[in-house]
C-alpha atoms as a PDB file:
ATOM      1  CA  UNK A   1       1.102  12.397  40.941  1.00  0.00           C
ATOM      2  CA  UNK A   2      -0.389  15.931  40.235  1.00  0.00           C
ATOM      3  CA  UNK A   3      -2.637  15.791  37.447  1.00  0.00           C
ATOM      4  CA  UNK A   4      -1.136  16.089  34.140  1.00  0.00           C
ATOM      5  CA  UNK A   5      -3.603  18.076  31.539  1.00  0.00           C
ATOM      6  CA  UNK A   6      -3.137  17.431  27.540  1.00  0.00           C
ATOM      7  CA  UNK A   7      -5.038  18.592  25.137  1.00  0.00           C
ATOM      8  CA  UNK A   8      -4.723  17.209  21.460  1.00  0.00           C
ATOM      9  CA  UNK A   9      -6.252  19.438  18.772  1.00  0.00           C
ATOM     10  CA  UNK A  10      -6.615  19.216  14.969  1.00  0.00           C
ATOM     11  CA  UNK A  11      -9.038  18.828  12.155  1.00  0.00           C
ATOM     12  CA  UNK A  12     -11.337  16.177  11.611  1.00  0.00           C
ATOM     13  CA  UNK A  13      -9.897  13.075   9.943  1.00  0.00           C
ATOM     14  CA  UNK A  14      -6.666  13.412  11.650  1.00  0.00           C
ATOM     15  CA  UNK A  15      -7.083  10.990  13.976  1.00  0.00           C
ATOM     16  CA  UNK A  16      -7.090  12.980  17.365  1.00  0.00           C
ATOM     17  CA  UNK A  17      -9.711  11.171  18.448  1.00  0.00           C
ATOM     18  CA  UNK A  18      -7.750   7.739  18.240  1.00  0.00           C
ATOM     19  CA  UNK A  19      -4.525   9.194  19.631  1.00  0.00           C
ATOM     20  CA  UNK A  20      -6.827  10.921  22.465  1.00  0.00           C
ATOM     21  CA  UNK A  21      -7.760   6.738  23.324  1.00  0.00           C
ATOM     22  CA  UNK A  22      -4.474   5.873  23.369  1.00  0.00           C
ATOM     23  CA  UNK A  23      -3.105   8.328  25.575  1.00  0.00           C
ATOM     24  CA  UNK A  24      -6.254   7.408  27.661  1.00  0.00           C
ATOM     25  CA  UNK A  25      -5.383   3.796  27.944  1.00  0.00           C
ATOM     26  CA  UNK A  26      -2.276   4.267  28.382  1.00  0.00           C
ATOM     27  CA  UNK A  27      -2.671   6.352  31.733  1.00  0.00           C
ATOM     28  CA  UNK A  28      -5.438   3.776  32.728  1.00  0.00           C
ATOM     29  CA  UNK A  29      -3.216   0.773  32.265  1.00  0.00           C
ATOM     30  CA  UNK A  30      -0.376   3.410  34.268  1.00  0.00           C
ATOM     31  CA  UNK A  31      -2.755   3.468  37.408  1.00  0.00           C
ATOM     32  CA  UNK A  32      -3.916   7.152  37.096  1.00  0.00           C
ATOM     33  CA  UNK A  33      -7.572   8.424  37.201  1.00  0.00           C
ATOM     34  CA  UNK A  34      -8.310   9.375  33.684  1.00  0.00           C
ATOM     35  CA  UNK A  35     -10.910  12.276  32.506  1.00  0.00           C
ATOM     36  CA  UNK A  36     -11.558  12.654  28.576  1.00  0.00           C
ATOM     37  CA  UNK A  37     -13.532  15.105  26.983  1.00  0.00           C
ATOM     38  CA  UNK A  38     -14.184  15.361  23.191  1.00  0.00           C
ATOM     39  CA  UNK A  39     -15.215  18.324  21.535  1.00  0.00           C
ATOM     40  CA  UNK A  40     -16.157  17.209  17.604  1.00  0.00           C
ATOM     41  CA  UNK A  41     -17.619  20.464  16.361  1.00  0.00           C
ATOM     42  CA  UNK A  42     -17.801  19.936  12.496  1.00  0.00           C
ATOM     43  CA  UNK A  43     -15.095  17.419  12.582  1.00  0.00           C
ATOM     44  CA  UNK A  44     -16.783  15.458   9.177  1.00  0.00           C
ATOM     45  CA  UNK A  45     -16.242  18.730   7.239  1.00  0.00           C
ATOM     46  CA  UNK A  46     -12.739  19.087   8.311  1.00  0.00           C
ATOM     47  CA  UNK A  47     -13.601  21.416  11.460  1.00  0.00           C
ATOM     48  CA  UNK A  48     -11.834  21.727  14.785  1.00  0.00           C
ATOM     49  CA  UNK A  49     -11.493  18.549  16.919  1.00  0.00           C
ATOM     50  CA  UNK A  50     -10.049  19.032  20.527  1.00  0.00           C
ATOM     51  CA  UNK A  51      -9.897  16.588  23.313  1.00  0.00           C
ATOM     52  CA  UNK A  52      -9.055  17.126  26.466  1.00  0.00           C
ATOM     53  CA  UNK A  53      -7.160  14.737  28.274  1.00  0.00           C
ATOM     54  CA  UNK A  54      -6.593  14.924  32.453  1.00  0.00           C
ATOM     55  CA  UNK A  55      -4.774  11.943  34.350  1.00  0.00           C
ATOM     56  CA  UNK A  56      -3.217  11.401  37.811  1.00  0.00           C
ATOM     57  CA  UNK A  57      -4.158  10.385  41.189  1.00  0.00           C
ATOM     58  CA  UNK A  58      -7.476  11.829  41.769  1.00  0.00           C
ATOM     59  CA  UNK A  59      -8.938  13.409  38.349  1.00  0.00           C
ATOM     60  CA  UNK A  60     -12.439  15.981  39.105  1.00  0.00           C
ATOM     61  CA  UNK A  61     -13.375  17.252  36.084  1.00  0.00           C
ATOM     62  CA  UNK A  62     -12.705  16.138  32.102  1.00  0.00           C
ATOM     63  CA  UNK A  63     -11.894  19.901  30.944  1.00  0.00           C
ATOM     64  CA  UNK A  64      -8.889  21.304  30.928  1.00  0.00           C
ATOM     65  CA  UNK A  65      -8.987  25.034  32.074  1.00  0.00           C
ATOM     66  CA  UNK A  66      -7.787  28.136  29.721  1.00  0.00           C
ATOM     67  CA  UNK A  67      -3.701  28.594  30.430  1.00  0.00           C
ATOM     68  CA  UNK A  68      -3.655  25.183  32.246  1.00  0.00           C
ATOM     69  CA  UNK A  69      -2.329  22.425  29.818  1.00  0.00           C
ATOM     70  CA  UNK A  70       0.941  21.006  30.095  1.00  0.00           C
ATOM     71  CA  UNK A  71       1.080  20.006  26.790  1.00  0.00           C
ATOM     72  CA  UNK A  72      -0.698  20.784  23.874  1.00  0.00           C
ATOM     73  CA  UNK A  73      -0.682  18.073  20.413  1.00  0.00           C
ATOM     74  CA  UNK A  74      -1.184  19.754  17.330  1.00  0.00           C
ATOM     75  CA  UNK A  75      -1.948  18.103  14.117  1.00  0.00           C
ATOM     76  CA  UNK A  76      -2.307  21.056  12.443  1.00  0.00           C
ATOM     77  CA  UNK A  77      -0.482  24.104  12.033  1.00  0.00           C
ATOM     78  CA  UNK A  78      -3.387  26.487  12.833  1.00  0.00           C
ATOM     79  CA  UNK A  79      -4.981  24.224  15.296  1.00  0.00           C
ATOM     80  CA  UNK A  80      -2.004  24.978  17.573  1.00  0.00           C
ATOM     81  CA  UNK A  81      -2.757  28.528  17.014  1.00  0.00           C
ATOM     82  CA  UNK A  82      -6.080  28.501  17.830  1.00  0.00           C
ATOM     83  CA  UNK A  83      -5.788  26.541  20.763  1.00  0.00           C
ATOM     84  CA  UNK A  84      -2.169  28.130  22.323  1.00  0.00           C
ATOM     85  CA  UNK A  85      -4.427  29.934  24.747  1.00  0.00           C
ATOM     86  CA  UNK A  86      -4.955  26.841  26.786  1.00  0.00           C
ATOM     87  CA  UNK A  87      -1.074  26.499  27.170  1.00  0.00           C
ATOM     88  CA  UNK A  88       0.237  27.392  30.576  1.00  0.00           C
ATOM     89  CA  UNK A  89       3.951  29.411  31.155  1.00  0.00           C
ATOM     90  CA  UNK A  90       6.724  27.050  30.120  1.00  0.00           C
ATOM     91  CA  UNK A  91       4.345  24.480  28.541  1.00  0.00           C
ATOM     92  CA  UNK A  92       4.987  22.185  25.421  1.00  0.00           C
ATOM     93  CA  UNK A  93       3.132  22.521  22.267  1.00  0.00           C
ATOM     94  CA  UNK A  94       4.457  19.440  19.900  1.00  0.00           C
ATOM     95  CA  UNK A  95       3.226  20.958  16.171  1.00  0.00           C
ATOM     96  CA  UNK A  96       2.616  19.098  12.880  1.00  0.00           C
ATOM     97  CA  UNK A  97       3.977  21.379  10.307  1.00  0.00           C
ATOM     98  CA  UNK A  98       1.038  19.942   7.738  1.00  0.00           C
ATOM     99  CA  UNK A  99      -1.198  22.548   6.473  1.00  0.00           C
ATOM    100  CA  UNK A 100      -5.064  21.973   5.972  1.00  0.00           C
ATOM    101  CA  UNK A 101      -7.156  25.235   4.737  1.00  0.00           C
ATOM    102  CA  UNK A 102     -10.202  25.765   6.454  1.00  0.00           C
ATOM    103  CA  UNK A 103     -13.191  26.528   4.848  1.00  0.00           C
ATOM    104  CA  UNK A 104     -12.691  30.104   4.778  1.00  0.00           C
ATOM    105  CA  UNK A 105      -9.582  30.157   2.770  1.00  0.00           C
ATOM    106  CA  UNK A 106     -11.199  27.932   0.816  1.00  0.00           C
ATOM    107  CA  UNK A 107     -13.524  29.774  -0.637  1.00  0.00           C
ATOM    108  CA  UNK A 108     -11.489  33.287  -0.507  1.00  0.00           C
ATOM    109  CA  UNK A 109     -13.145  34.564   2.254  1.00  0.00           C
ATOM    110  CA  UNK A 110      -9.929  34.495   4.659  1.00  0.00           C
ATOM    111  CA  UNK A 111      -6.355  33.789   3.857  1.00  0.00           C
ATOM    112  CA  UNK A 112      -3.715  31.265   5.818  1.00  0.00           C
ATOM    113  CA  UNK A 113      -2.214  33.136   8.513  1.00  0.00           C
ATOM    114  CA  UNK A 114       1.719  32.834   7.317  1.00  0.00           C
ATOM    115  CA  UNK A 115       3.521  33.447  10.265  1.00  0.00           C
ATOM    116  CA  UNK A 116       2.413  30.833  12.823  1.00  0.00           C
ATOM    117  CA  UNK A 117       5.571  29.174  13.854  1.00  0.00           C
ATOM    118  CA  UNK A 118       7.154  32.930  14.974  1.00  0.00           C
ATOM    119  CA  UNK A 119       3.330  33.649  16.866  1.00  0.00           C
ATOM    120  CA  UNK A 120       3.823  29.962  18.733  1.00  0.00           C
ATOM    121  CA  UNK A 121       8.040  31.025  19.349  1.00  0.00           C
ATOM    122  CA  UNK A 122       6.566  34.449  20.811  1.00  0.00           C
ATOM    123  CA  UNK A 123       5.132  33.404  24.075  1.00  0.00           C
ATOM    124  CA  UNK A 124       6.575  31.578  27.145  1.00  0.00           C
ATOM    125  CA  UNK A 125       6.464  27.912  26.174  1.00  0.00           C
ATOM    126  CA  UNK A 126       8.718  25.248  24.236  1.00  0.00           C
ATOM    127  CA  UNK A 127       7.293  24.817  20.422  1.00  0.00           C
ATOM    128  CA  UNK A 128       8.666  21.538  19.047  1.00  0.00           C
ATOM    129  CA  UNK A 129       7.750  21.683  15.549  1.00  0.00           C
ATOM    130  CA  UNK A 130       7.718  18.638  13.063  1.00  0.00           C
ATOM    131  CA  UNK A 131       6.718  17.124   9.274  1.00  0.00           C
ATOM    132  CA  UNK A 132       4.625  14.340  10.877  1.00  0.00           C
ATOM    133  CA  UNK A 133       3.333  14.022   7.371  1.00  0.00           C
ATOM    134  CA  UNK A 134       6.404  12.963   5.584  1.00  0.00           C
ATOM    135  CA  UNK A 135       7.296  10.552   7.900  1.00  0.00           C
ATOM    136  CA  UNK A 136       4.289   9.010   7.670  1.00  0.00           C
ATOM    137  CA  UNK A 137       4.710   9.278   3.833  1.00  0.00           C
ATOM    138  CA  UNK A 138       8.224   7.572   4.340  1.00  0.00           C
ATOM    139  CA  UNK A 139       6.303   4.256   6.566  1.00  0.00           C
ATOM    140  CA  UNK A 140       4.444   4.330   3.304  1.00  0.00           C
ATOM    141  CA  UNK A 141       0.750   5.451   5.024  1.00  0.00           C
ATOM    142  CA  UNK A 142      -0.510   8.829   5.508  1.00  0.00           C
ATOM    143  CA  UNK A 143      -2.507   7.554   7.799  1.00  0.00           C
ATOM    144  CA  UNK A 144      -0.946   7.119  10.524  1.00  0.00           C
ATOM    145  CA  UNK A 145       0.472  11.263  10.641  1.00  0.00           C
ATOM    146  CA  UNK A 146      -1.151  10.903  14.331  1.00  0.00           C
ATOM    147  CA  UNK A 147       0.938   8.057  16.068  1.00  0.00           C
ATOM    148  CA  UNK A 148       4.073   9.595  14.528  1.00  0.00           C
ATOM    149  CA  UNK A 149       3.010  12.886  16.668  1.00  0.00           C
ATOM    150  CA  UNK A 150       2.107  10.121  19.700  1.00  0.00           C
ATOM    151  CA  UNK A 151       5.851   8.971  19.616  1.00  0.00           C
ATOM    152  CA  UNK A 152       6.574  12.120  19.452  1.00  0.00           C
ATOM    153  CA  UNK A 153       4.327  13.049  22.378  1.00  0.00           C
ATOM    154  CA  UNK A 154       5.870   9.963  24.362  1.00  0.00           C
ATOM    155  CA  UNK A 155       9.424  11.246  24.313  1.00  0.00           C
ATOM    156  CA  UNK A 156       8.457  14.359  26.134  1.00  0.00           C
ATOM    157  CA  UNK A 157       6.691  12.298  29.202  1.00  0.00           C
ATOM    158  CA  UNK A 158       7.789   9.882  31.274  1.00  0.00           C
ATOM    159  CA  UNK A 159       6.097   6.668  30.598  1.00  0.00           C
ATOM    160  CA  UNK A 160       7.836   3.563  29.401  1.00  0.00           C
ATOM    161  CA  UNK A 161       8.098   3.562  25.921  1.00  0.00           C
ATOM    162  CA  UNK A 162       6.722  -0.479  26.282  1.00  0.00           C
ATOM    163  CA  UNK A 163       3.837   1.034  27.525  1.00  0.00           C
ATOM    164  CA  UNK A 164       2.765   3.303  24.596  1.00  0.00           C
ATOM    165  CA  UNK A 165       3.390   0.608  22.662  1.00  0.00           C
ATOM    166  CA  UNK A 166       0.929  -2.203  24.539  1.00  0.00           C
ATOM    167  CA  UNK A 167      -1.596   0.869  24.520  1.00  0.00           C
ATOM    168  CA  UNK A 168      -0.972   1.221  20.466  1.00  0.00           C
ATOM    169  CA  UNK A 169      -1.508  -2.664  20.068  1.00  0.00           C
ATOM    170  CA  UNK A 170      -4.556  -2.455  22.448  1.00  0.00           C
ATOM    171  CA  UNK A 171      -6.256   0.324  20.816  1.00  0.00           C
ATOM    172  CA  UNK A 172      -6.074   0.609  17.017  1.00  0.00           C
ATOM    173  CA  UNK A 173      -7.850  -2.342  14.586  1.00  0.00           C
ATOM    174  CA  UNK A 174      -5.381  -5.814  14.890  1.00  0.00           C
ATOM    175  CA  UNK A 175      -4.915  -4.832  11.245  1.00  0.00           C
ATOM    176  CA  UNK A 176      -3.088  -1.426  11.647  1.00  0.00           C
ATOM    177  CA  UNK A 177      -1.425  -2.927  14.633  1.00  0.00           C
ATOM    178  CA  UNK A 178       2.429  -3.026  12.461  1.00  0.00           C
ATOM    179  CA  UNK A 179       2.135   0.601  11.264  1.00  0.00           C
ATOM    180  CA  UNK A 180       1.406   2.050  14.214  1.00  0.00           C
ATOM    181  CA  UNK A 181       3.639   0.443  16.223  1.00  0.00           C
ATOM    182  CA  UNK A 182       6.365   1.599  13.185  1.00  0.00           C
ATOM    183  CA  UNK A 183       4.788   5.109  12.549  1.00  0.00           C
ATOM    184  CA  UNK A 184       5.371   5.528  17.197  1.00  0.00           C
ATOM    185  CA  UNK A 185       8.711   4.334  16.174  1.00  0.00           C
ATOM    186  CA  UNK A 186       9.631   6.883  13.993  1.00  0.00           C
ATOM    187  CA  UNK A 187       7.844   9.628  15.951  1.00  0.00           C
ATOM    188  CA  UNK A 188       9.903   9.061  19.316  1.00  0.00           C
ATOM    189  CA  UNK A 189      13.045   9.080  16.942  1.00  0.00           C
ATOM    190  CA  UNK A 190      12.335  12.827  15.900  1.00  0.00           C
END
């Protein structure tokens, strides 16, 4: 298999770092050579958090190279922006539509760039684009915005979708086990 390149970006608290494991397993438990590498910047003040995530037969380095990823998961509308450089010609980017202000607009010093879904539609790439949020809201946990987006993810490769399940149940606390497996659910239903 040539090696598939992914990189999940968002803001800290998301839980890109969890979905980032589960993807990992999941190519582990696949067969593939797996290569993470987690970038946490100031993710505990609501910074940028991007992983890169490399599987397939043979796997050298943990970094995905600039224009190179197949597929880029963003939990956050400007995340995807900031990170669309990565994307190679006729890539995916799978978008949350959720909105988190940096700390810039925060404080006045910058304001939310309002035209990000038409700058992601501009270049040479699919953009599927959708309220993670509110169908996490509609499971009943906010929480779990992240494995909607990994259902989402798992309709757009070709693993079983048994598979990203037993990675799910393998991965997350026994306790969260149900609303994962139900927030995936709804996520490869988009």
């Amino acid at each position: 298999m040539e090696t598939k390149n992914i990189l999940v970006v968002g803001v800290g608290g998301q839980g890109t770092l969890l979905t980032s494991r589960i993807l990992g397993n999941l190519a582990i438990h696949s067969g593939y050579d797996v290569k993470l590498s987690e970038v946490h910047g100031m993710s505990q003040r609501g910074g940028s958090v991007v992983t890169h995530i490399r599987y397939g037969d043979k796997v050298y380095s943990p970094l995905v190279e600039i224009g190179k990823a197949d597929i880029i998961l963003a939990f956050e509308k400007m995340e995807a922006l900031r990170w669309r450089h990565y994307l190679k010609k006729d890539g995916l980017i799978i978008v949350n539509a959720q909105e988190i202000d940096p700390m810039p607009v925060i404080i006045g010093a910058a304001d939310y760039p309002q035209d990000i879904f038409e700058q992601l539609h501009d270049a040479d790439n699919k953009v599927i684009i959708a309220d993670a949020l509110s169908e996490a809201r509609k499971i009943g946990n906010f929480r779990v915005v992240n494995t909607v987006l990994l259902g989402l993810l798992a309709k757009n490769l070709d693993e079983d979708k048994e598979k990203w399940e037993e990675a799910i149940k393998h991965t997350v606390p026994s306790k969260t086990i149900d609303v994962n497996v139900q927030a995936f659910e709804a996520g490869y239903a988009l």
